[in-house]
N, C-alpha and C. Protein backbone atom coordinates (compact mmCIF):
# COMPACT_ATOMS: atom_id res chain seq x y z
N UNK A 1 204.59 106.26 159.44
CA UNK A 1 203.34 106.24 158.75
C UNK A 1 202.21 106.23 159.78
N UNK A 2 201.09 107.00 159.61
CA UNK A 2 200.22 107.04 160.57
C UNK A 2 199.01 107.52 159.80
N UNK A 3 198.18 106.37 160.28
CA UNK A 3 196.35 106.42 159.02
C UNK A 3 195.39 106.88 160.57
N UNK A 4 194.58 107.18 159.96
CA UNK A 4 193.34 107.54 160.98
C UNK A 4 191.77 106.86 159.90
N UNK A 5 191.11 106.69 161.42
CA UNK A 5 189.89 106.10 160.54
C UNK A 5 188.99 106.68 159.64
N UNK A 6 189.69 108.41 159.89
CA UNK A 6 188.95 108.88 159.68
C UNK A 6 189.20 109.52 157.69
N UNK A 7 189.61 108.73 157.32
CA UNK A 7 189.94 109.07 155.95
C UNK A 7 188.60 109.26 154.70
N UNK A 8 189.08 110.31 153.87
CA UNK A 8 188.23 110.57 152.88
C UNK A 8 187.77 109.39 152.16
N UNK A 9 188.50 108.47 151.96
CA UNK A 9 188.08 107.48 151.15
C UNK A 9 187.27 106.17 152.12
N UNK A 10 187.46 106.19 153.27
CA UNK A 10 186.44 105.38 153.88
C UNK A 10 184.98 105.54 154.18
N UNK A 11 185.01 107.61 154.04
CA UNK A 11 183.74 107.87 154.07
C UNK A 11 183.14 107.89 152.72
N UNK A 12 183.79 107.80 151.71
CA UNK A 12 183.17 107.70 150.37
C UNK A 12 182.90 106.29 150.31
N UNK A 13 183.65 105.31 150.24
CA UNK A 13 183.53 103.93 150.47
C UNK A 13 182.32 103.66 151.05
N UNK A 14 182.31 104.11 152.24
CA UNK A 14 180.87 103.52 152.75
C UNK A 14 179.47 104.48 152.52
N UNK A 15 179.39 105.68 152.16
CA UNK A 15 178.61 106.07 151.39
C UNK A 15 177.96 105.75 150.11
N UNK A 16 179.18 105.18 149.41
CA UNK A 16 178.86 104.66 147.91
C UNK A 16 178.04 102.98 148.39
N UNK A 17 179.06 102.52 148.80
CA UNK A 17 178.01 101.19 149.34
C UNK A 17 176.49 101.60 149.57
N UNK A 18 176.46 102.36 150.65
CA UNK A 18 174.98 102.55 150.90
C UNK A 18 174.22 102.97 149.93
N UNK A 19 174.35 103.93 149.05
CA UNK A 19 173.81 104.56 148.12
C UNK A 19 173.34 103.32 147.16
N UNK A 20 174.58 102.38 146.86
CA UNK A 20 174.45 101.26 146.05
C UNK A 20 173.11 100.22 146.44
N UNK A 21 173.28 100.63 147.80
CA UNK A 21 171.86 99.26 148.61
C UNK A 21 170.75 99.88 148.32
N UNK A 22 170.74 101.00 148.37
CA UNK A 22 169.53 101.97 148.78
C UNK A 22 168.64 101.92 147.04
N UNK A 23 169.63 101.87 146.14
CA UNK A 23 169.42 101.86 144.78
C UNK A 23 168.78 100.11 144.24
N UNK A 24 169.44 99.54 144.91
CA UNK A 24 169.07 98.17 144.89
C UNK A 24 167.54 97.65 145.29
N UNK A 25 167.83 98.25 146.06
CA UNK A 25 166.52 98.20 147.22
C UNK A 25 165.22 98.62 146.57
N UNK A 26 165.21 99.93 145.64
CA UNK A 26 164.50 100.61 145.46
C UNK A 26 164.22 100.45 143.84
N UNK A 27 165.55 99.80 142.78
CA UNK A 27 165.08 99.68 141.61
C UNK A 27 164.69 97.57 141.02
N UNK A 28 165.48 97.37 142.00
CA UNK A 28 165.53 96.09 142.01
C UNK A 28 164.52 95.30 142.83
N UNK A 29 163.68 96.47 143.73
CA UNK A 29 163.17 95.97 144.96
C UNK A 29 163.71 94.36 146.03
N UNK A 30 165.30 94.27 146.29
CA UNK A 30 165.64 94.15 146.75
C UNK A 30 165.33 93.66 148.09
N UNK A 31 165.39 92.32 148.52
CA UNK A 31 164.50 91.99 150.30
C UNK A 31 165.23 92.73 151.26
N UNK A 32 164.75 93.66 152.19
CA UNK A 32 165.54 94.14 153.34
C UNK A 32 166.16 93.33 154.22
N UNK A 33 166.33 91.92 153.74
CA UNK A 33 167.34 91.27 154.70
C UNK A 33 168.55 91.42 153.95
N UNK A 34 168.43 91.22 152.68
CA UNK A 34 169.83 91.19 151.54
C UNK A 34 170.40 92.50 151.99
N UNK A 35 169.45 93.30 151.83
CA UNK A 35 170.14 94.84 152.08
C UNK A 35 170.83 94.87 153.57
N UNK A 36 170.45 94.27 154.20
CA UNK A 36 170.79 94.81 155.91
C UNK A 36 172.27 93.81 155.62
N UNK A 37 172.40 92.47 155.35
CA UNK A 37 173.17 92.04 154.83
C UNK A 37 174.68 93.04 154.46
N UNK A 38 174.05 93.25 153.02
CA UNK A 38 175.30 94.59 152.72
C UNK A 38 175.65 95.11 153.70
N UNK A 39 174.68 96.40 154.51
CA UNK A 39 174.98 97.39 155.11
C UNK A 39 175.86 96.81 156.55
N UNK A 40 175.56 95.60 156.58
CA UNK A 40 176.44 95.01 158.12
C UNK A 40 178.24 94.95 157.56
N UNK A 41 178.44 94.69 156.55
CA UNK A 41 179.85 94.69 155.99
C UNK A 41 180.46 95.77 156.21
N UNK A 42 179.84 97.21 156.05
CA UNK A 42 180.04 98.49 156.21
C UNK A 42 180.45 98.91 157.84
N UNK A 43 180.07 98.27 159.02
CA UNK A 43 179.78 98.45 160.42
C UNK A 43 181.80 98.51 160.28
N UNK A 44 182.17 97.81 160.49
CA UNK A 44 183.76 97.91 160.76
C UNK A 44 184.40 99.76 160.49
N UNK A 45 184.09 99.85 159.21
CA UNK A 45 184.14 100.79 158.56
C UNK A 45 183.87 102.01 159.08
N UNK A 46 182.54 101.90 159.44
CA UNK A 46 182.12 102.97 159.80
C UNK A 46 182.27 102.82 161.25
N UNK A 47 182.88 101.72 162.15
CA UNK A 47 183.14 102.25 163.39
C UNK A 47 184.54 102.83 163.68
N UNK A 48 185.32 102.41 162.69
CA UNK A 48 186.49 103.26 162.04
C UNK A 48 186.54 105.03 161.82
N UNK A 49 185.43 105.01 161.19
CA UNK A 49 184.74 106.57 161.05
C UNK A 49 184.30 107.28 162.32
N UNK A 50 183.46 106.88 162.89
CA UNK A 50 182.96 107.28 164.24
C UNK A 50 183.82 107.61 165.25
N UNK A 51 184.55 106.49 165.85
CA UNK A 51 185.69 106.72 166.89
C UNK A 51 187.27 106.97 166.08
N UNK A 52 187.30 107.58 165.00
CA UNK A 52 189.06 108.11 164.28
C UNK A 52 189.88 107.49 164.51
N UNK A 53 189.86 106.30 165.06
CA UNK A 53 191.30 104.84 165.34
C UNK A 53 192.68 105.34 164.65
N UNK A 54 193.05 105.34 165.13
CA UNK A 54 194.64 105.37 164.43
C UNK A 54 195.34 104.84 164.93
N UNK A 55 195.96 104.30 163.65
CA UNK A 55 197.05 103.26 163.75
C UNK A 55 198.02 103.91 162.88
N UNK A 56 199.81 103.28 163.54
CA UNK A 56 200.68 103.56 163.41
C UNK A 56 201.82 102.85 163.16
N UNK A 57 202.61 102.99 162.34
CA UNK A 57 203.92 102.46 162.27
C UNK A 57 205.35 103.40 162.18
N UNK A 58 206.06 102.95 163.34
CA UNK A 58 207.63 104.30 163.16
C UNK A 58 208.79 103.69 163.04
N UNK A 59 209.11 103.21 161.88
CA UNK A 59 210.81 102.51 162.12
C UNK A 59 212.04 103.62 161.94
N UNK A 60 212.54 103.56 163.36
CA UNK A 60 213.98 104.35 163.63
C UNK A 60 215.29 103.42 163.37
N UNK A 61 216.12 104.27 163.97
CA UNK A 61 217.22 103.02 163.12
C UNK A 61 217.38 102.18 164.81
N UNK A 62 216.87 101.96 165.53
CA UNK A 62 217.21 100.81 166.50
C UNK A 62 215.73 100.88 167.29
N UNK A 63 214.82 101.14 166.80
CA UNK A 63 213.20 100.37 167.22
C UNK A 63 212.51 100.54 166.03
N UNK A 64 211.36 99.95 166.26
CA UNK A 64 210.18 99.33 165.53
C UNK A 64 208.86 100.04 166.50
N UNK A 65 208.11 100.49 166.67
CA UNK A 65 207.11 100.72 167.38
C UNK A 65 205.65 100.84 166.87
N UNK A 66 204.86 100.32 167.02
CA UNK A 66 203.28 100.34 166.52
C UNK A 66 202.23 100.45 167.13
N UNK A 67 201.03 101.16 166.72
CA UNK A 67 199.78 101.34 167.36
C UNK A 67 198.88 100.73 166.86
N UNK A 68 197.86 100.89 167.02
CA UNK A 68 196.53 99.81 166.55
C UNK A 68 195.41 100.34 167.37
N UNK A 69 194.61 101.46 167.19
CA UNK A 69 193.63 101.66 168.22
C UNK A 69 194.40 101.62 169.81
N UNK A 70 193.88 101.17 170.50
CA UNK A 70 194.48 101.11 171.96
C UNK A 70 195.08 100.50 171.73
N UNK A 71 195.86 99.39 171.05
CA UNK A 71 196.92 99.25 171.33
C UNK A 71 198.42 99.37 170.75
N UNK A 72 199.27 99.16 171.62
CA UNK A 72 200.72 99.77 170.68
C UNK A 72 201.58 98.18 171.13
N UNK A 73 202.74 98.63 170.48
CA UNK A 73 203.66 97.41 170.89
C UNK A 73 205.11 98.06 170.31
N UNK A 74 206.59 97.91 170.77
CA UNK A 74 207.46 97.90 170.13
C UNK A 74 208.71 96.86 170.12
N UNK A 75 209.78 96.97 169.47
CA UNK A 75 210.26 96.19 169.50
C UNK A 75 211.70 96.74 168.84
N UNK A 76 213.22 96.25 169.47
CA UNK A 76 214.64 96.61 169.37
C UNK A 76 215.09 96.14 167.67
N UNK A 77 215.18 97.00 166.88
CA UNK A 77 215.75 96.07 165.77
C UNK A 77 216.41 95.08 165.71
N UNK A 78 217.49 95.22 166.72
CA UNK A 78 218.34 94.27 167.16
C UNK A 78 217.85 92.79 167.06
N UNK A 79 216.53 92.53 167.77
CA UNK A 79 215.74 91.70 168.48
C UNK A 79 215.26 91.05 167.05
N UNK A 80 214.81 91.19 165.77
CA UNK A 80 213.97 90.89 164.27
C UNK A 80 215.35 90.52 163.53
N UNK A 81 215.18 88.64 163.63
CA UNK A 81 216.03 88.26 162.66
C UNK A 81 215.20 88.43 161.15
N UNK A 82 214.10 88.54 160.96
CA UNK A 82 213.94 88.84 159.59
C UNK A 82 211.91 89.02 160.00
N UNK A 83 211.50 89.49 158.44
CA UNK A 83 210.29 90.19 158.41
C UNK A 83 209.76 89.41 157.45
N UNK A 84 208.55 89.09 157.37
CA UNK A 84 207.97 88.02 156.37
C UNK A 84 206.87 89.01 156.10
N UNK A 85 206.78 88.99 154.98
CA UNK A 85 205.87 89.91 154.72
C UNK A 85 204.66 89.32 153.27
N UNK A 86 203.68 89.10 153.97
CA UNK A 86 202.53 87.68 153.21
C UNK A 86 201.54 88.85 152.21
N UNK A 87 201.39 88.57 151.26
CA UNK A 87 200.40 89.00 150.12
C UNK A 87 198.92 88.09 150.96
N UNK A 88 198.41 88.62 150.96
CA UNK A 88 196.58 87.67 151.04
C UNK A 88 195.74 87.81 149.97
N UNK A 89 194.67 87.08 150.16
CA UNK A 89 194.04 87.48 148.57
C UNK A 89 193.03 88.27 148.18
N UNK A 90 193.22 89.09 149.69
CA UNK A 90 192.49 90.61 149.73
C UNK A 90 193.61 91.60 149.55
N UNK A 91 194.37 91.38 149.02
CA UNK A 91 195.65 91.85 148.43
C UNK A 91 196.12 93.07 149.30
N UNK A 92 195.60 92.73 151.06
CA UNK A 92 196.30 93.15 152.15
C UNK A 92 197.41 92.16 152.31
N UNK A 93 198.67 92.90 153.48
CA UNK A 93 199.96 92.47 153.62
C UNK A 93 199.73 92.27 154.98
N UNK A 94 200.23 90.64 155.32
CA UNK A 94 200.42 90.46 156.35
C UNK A 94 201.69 90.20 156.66
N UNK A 95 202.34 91.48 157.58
CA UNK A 95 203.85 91.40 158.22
C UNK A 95 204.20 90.46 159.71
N UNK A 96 204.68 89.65 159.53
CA UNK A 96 205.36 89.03 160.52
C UNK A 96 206.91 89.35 160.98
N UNK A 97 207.10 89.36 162.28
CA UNK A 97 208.67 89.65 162.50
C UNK A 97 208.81 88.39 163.07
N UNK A 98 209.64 87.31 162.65
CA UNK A 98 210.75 86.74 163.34
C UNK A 98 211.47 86.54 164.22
N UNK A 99 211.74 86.71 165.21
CA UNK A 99 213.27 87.13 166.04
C UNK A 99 213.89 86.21 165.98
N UNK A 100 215.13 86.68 166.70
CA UNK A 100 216.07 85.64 166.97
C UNK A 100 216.13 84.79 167.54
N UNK A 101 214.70 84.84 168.88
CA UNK A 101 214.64 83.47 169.87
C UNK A 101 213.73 82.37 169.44
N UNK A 102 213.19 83.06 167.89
CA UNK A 102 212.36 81.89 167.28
C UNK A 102 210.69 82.23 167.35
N UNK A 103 210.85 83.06 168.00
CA UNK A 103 209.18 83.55 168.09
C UNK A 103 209.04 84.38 167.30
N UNK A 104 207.62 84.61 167.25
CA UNK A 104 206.71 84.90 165.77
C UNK A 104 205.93 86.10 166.58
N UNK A 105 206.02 87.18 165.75
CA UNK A 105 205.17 88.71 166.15
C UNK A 105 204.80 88.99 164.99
N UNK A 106 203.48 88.98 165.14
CA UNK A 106 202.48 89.74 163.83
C UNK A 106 202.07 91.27 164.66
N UNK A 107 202.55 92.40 163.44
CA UNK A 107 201.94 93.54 163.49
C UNK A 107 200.43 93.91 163.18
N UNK A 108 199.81 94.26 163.65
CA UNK A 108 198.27 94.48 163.57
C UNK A 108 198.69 95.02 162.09
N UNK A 109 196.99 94.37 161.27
CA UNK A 109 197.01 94.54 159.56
C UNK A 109 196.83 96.37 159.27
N UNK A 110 196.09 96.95 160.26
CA UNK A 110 195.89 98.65 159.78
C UNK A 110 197.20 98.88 160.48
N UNK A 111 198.53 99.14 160.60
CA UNK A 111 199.58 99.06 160.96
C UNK A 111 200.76 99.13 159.65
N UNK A 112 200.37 97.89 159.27
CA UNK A 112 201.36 97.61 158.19
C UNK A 112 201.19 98.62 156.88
N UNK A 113 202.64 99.79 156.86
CA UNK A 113 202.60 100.78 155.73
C UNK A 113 202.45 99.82 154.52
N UNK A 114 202.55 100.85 153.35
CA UNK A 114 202.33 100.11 151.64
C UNK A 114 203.87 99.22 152.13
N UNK A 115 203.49 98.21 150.86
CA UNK A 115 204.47 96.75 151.24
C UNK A 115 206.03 97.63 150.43
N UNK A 116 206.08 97.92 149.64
CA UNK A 116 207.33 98.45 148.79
C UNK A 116 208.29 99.64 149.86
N UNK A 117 207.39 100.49 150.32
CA UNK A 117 208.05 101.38 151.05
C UNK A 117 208.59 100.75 152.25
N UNK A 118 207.67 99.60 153.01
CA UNK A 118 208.21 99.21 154.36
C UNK A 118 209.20 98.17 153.78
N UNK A 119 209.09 97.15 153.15
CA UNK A 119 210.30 96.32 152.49
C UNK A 119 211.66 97.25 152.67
N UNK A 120 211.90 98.52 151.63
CA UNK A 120 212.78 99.58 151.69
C UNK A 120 213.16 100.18 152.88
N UNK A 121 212.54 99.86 153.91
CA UNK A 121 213.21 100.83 154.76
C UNK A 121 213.42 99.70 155.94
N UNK A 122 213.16 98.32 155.72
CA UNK A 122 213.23 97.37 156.59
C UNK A 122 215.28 97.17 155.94
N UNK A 123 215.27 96.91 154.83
CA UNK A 123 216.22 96.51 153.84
C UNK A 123 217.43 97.89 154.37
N UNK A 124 216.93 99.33 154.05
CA UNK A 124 217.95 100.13 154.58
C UNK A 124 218.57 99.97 155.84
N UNK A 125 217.76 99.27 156.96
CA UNK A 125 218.34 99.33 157.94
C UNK A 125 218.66 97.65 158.33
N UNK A 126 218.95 96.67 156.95
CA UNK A 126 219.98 95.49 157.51
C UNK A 126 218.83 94.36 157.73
N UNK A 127 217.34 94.56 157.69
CA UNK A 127 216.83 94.26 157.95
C UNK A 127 216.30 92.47 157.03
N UNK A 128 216.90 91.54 156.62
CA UNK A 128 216.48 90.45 155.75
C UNK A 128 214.68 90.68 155.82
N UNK A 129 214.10 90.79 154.47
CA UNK A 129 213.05 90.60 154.15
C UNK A 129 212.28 89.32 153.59
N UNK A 130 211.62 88.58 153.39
CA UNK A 130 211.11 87.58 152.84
C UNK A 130 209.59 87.82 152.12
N UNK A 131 209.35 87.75 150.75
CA UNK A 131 208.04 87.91 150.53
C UNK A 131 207.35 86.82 149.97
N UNK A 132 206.17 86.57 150.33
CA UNK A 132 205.32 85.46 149.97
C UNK A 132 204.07 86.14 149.65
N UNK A 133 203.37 85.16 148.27
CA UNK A 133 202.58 85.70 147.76
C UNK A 133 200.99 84.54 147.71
N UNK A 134 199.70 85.29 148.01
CA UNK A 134 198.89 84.20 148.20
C UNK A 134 198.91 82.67 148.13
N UNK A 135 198.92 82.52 149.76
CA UNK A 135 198.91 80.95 150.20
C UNK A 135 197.80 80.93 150.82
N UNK A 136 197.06 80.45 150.04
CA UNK A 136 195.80 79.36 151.23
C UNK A 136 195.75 79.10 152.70
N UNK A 137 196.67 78.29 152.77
CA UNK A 137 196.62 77.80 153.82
C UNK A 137 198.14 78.28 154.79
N UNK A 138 197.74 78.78 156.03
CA UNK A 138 199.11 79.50 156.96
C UNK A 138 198.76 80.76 156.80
């Protein structure tokens, strides 16, 4: 799986936002701090847009390998006693791997494919999954 920043729906996303402020601004007369407000939420987004970041995930049947902007990381299947894979209540997935020596590896969040497909292909290859669903706290 491999996203780029540069997707149709991030430039609509942050277009529609703006359009939304700009409308605010102008029918609501709106204070230009509220507005600058909004439009700062958008900055991630659109630096996503600007520089095309891509991030990546490739599971083979004996590695794991990932990108994240500059950075990448991989890892031996062998090595992932199991994958925890956390619901948040931005109803992004946060994947954790496990290993066997007890340490804890989180995959960068633009990384982690849709949760059903990576579950499935963690599971095809032997992989114990664990899912947890919005916790507060951890």
């Amino acid at each position: 799986m491999k996203r780029s920043g540069r997707r149709l729906s991030a430039v609509v996303t942050v277009a529609v936002i703006w359009f939304l402020l700009a409308l605010t601004m102008i029918l609501l007369q709106a204070s230009v701090w509220v507005i600058w407000l909004g439009a700062l939420a958008t900055l991630p987004a659109l630096y996503d847009i600007v520089t095309g970041r891509v991030s990546s995930l490739v599971l083979s049947d004996t590695m794991m390998t990932w990108q994240s902007g500059k950075h990448t990381g991989s890892l031996p299947l062998s090595a992932i006693k199991t994958v925890r894979l956390d619901t948040r209540l931005d109803l992004s997935i946060k994947a954790t791997l496990i290993l066997h020596t007890g340490a804890k590896m989180r995959l960068p969040l633009d990384a982690v494919p849709p949760s059903a497909a990576f579950e499935d292909a963690l599971k095809q290859r032997g992989i114990p999954v664990e899912r947890h669903h919005f916790r507060l706290v951890g």
